[in-house]
PDB file of N, CA and C in Angstrom:
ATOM      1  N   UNK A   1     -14.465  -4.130 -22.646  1.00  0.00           N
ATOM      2  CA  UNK A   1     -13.709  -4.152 -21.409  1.00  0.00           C
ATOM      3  C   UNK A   1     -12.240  -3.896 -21.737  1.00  0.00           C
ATOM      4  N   UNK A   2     -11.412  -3.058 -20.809  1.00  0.00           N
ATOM      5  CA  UNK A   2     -10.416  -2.716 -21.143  1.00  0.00           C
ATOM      6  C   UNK A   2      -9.556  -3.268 -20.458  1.00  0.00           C
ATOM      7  N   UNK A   3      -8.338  -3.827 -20.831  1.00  0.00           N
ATOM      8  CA  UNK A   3      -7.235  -4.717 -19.797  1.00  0.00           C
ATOM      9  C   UNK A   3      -6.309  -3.555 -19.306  1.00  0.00           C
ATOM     10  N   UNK A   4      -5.970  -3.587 -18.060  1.00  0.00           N
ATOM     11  CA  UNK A   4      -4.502  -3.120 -18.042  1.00  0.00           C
ATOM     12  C   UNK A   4      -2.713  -3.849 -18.155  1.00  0.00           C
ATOM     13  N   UNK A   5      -1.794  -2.999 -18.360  1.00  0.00           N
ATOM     14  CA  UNK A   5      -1.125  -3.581 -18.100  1.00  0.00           C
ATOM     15  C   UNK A   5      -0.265  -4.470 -16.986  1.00  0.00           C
ATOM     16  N   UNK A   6      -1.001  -4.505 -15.777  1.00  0.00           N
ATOM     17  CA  UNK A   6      -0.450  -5.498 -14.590  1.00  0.00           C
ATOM     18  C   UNK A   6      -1.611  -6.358 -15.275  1.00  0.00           C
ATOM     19  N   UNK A   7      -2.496  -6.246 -15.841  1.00  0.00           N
ATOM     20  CA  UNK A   7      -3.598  -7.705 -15.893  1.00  0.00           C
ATOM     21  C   UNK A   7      -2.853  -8.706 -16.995  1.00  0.00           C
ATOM     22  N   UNK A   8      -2.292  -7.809 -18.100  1.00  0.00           N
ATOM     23  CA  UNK A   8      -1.716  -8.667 -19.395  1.00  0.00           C
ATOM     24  C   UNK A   8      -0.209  -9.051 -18.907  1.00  0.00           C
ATOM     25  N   UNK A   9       0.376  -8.567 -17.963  1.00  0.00           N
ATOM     26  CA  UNK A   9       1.492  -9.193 -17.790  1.00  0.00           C
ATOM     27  C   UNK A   9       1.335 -10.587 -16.703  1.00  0.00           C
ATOM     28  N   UNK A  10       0.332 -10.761 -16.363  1.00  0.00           N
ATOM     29  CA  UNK A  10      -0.251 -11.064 -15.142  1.00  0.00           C
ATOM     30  C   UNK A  10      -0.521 -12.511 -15.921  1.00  0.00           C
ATOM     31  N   UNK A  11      -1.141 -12.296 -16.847  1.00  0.00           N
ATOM     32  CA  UNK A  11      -1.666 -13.589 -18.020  1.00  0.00           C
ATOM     33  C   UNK A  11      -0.864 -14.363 -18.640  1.00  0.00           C
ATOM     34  N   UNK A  12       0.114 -13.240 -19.341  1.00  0.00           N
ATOM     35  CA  UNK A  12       1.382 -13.725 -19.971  1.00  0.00           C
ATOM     36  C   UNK A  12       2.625 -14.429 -19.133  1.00  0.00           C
ATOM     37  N   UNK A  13       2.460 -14.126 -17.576  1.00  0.00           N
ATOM     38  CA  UNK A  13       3.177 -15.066 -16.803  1.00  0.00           C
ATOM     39  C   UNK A  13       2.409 -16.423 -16.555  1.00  0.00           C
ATOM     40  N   UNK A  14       1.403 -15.892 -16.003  1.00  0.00           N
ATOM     41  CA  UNK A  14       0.277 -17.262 -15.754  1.00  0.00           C
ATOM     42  C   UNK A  14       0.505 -18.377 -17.421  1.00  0.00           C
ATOM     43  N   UNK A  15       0.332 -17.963 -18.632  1.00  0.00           N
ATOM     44  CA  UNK A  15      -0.043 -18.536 -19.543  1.00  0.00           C
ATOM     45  C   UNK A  15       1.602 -19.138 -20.009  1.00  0.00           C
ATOM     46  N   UNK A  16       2.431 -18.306 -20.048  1.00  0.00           N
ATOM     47  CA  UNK A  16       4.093 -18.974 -20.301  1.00  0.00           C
ATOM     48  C   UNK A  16       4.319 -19.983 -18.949  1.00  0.00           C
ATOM     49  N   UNK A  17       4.197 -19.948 -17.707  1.00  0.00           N
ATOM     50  CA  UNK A  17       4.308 -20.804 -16.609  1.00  0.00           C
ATOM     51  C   UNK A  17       3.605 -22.259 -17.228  1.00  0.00           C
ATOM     52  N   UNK A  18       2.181 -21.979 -17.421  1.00  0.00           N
ATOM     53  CA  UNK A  18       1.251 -23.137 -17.928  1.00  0.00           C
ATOM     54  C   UNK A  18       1.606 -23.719 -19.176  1.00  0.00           C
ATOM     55  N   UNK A  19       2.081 -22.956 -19.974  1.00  0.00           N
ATOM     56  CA  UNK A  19       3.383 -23.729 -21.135  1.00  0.00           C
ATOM     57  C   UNK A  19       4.294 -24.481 -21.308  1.00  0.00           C
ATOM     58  N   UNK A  20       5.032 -24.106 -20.367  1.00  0.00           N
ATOM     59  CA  UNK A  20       6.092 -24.762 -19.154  1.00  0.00           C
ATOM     60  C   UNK A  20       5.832 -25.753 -18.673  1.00  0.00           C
ATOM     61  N   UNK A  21       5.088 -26.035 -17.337  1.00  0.00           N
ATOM     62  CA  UNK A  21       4.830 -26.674 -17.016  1.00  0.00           C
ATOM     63  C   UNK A  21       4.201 -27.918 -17.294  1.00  0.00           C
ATOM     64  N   UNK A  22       3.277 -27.743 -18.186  1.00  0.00           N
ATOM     65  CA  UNK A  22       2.289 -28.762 -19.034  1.00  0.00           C
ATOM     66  C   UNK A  22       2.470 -28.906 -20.257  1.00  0.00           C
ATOM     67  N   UNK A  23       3.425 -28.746 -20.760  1.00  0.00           N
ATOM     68  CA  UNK A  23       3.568 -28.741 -22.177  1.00  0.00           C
ATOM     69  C   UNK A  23       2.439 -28.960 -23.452  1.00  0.00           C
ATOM     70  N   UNK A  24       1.728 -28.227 -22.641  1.00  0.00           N
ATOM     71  CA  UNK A  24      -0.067 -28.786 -23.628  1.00  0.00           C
ATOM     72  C   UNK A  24      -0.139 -27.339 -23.463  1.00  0.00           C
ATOM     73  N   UNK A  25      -0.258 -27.341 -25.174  1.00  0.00           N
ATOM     74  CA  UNK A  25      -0.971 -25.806 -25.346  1.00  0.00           C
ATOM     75  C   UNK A  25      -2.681 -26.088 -25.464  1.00  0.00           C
ATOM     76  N   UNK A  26      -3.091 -25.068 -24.556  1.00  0.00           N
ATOM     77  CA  UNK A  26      -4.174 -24.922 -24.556  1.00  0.00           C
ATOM     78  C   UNK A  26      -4.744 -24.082 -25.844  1.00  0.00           C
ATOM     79  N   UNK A  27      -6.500 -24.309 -25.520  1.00  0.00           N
ATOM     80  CA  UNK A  27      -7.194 -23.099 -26.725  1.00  0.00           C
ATOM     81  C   UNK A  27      -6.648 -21.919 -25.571  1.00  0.00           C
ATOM     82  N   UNK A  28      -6.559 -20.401 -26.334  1.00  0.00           N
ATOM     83  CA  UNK A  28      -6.858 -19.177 -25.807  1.00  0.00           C
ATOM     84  C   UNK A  28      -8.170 -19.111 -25.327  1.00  0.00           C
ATOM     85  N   UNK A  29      -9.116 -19.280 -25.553  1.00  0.00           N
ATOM     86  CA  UNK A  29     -10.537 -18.931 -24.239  1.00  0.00           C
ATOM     87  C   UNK A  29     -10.299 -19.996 -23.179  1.00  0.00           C
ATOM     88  N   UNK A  30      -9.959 -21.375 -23.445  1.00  0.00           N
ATOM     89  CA  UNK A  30      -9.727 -22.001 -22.402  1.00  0.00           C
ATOM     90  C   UNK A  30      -8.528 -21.525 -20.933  1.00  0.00           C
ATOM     91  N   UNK A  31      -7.544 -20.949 -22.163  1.00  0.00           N
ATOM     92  CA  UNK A  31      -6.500 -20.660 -20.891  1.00  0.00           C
ATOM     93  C   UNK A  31      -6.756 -19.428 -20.007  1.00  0.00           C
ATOM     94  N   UNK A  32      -7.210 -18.447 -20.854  1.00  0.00           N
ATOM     95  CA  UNK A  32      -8.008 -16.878 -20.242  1.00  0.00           C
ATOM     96  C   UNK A  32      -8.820 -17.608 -18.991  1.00  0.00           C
ATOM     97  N   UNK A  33      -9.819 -18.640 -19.532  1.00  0.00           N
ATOM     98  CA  UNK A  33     -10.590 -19.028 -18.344  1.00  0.00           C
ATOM     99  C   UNK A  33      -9.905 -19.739 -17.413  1.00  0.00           C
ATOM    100  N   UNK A  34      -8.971 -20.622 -17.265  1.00  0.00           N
ATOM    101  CA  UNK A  34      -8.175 -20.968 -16.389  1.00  0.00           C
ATOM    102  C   UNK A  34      -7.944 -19.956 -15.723  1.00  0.00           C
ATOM    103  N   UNK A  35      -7.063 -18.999 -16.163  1.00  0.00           N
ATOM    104  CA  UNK A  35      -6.216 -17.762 -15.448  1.00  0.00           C
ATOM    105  C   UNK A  35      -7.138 -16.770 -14.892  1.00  0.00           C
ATOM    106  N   UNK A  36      -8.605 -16.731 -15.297  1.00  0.00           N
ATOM    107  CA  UNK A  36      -9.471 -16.126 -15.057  1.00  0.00           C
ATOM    108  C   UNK A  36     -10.182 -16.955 -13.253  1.00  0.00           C
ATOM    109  N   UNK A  37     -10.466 -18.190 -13.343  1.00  0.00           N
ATOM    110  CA  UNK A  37     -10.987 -19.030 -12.311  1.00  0.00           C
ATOM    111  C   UNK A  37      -9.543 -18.968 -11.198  1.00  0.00           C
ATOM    112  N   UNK A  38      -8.227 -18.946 -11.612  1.00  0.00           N
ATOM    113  CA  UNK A  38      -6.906 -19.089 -10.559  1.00  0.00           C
ATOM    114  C   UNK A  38      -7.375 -17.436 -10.100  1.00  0.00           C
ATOM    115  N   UNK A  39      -7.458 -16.121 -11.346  1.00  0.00           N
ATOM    116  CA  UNK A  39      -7.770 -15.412 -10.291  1.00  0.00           C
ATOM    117  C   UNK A  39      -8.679 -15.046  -9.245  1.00  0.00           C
ATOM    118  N   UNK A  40     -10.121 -15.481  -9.877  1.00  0.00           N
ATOM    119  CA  UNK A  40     -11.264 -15.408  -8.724  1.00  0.00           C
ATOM    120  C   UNK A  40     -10.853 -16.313  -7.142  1.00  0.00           C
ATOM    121  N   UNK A  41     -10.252 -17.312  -7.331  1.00  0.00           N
ATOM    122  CA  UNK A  41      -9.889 -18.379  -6.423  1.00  0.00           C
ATOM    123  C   UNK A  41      -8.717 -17.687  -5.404  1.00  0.00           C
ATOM    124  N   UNK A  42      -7.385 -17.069  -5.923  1.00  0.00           N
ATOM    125  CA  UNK A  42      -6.729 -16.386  -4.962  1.00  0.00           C
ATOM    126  C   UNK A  42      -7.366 -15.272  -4.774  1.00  0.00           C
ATOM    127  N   UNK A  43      -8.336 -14.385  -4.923  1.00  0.00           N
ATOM    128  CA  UNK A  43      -9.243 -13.077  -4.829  1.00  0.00           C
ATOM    129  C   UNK A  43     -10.053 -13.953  -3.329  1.00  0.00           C
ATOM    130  N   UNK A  44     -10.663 -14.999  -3.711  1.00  0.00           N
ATOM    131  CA  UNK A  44     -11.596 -15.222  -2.491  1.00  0.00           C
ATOM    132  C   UNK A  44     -10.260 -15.833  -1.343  1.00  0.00           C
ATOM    133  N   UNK A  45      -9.532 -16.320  -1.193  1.00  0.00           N
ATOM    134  CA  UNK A  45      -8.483 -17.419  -0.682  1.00  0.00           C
ATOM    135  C   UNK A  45      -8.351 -15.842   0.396  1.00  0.00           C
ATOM    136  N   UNK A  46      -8.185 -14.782  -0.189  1.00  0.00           N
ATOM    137  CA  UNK A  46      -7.244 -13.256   0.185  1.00  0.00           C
ATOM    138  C   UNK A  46      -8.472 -13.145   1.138  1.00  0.00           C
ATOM    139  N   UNK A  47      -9.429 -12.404   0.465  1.00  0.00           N
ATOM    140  CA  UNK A  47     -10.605 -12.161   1.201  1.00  0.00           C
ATOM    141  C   UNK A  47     -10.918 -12.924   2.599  1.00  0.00           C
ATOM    142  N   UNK A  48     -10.924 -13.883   2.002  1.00  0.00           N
ATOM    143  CA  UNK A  48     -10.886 -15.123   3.529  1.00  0.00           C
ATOM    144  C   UNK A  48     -10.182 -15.075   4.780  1.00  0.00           C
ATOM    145  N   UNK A  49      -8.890 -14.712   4.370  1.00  0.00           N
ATOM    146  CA  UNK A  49      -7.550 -14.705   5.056  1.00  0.00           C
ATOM    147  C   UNK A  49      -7.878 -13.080   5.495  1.00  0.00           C
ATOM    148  N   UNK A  50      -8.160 -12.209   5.205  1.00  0.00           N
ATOM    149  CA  UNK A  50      -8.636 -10.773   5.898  1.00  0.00           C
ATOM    150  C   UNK A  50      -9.538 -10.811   6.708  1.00  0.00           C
ATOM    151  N   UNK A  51     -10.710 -11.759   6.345  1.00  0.00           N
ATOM    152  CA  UNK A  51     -11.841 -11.494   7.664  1.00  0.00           C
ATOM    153  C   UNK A  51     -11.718 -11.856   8.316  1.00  0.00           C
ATOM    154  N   UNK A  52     -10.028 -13.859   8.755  1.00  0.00           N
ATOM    155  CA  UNK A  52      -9.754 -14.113   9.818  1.00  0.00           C
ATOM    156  C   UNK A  52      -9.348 -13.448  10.513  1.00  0.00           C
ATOM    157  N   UNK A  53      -7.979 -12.865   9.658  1.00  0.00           N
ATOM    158  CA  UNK A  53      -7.106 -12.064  10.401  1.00  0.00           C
ATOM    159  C   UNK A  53      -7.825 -10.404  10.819  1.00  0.00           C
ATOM    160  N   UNK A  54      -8.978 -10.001  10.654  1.00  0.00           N
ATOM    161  CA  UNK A  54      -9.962  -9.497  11.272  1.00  0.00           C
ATOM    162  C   UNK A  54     -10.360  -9.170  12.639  1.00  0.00           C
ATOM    163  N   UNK A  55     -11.052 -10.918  12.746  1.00  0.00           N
ATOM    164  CA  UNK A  55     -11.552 -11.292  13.342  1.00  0.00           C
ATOM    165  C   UNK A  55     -10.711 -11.973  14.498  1.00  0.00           C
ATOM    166  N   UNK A  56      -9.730 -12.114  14.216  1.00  0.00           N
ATOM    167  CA  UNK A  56      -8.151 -12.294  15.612  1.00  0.00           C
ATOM    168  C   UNK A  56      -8.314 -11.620  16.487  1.00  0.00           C
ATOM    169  N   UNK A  57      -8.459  -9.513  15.423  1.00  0.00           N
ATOM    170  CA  UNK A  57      -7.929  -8.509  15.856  1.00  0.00           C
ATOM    171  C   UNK A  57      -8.701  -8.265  16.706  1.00  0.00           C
ATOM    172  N   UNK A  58     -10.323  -8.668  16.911  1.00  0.00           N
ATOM    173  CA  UNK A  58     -10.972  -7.998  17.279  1.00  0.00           C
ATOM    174  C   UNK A  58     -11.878  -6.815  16.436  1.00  0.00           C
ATOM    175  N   UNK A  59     -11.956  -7.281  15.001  1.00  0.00           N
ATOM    176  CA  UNK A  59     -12.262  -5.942  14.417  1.00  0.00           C
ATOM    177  C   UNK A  59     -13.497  -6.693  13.727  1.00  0.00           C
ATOM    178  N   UNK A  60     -14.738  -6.987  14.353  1.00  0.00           N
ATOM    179  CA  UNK A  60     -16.064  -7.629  14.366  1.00  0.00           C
ATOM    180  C   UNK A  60     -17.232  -6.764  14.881  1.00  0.00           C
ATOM    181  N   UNK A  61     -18.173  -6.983  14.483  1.00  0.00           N
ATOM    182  CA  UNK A  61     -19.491  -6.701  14.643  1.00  0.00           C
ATOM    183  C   UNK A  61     -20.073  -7.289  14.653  1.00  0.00           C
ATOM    184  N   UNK A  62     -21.364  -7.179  16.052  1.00  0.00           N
ATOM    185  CA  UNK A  62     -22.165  -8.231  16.042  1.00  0.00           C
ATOM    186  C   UNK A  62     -23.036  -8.333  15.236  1.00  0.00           C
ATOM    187  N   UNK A  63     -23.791  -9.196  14.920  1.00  0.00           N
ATOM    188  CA  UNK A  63     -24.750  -9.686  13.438  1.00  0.00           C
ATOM    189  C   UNK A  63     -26.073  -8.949  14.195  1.00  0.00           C
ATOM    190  N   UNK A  64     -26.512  -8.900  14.969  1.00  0.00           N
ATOM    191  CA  UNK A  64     -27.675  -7.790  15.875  1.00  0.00           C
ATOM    192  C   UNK A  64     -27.198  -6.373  15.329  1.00  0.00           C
ATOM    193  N   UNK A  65     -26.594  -6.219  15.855  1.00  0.00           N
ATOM    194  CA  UNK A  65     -26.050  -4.843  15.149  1.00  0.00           C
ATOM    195  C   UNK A  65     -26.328  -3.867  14.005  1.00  0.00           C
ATOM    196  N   UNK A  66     -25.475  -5.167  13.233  1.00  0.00           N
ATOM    197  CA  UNK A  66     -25.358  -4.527  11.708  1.00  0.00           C
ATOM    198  C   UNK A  66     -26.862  -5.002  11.455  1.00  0.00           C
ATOM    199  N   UNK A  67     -27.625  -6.054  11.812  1.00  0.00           N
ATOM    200  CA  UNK A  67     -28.677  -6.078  11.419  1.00  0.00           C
ATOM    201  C   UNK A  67     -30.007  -4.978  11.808  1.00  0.00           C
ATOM    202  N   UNK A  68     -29.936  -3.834  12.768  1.00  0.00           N
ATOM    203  CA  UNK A  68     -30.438  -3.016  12.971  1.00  0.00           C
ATOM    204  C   UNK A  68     -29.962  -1.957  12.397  1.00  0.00           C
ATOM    205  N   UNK A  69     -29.130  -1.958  12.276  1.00  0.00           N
ATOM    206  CA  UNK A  69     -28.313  -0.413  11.195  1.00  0.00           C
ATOM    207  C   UNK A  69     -28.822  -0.306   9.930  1.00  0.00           C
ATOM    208  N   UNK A  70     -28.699  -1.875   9.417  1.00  0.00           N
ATOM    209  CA  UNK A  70     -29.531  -1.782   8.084  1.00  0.00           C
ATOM    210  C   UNK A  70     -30.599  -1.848   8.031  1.00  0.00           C
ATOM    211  N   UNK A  71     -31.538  -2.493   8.791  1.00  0.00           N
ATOM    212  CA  UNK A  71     -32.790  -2.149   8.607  1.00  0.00           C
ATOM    213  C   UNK A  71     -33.353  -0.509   9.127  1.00  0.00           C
ATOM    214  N   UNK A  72     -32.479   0.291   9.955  1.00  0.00           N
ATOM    215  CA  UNK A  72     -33.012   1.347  10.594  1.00  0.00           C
ATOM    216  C   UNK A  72     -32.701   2.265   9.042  1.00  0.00           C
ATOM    217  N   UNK A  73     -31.369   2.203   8.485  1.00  0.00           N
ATOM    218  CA  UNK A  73     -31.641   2.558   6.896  1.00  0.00           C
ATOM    219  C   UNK A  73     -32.337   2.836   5.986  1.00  0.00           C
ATOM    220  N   UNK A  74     -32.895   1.060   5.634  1.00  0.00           N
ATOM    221  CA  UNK A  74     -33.775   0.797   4.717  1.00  0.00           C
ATOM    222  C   UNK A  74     -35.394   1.501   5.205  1.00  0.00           C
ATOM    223  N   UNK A  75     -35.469   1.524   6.668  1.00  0.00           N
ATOM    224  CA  UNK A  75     -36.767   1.956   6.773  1.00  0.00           C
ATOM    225  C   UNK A  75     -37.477   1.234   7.425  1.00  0.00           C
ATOM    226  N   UNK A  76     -37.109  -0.265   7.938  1.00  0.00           N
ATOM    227  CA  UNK A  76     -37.864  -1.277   8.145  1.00  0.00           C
ATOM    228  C   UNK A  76     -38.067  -1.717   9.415  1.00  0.00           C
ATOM    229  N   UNK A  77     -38.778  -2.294  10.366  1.00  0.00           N
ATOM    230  CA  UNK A  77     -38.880  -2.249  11.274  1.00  0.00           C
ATOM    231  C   UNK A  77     -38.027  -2.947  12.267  1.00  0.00           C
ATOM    232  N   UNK A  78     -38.050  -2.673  13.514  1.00  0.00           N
ATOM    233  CA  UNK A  78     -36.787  -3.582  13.961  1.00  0.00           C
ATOM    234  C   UNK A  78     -37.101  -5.294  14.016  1.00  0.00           C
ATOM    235  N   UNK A  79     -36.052  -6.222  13.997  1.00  0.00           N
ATOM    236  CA  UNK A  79     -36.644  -7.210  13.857  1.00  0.00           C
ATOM    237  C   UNK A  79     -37.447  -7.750  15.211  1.00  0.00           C
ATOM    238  N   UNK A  80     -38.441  -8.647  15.399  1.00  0.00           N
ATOM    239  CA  UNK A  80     -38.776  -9.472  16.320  1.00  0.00           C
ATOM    240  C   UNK A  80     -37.934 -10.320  16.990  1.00  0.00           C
ATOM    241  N   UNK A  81     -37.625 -10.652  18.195  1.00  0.00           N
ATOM    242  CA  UNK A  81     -37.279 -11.496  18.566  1.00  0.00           C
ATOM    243  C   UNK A  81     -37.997 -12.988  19.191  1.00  0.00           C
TER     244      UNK A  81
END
C-alpha cells in the first residue's frame, strides 16, 4: 500500500499533537492505529453530516423506489406486498 503525501503529513500532525498533548510516547502500530480509528471516525461523523444535510434539502429517495430499481436490475421480481 502506498501513502501519499497529505496522508503522511496528516499522521505526522496527528502523531506530534498526540506527543504534545500526552506526553506518552506511544508504540508506532499503536499510534498508526489510533490515527487510523480518529480517521475512520471523522470519515463516518462527515458521511453522517451529508446524508442529514441531504435529507434537509430534500435530496431523498423513497426506500420503495430504490428498492424496485434494484431489483428490476438484478433481475428479480418485484417485491410482494
Amino acid at each position: 500500500m502506498s501513502i501519499s503525501q497529505s496522508e503522511l503529513d496528516s499522521f505526522h500532525s496527528f502523531a506530534s499533537y498526540e506527543l504534545a498533548t500526552t506526553g506518552a510516547a506511544e508504540s508506532w502500530p499503536d499510534l498508526l492505529a489510533k490515527w487510523q480509528s480518529q480517521r475512520e471516525h471523522n470519515e463516518t461523523v462527515s458521511s453522517i453530516r451529508r446524508g442529514v444535510q441531504d435529507a434537509e434539502a430534500g435530496r431523498v429517495r423513497d426506500l420503495t423506489e430504490i428498492d424496485n430499481q434494484i431489483r428490476s436490475q438484478l433481475g428479480f421480481p418485484p417485491r410482494n406486498k
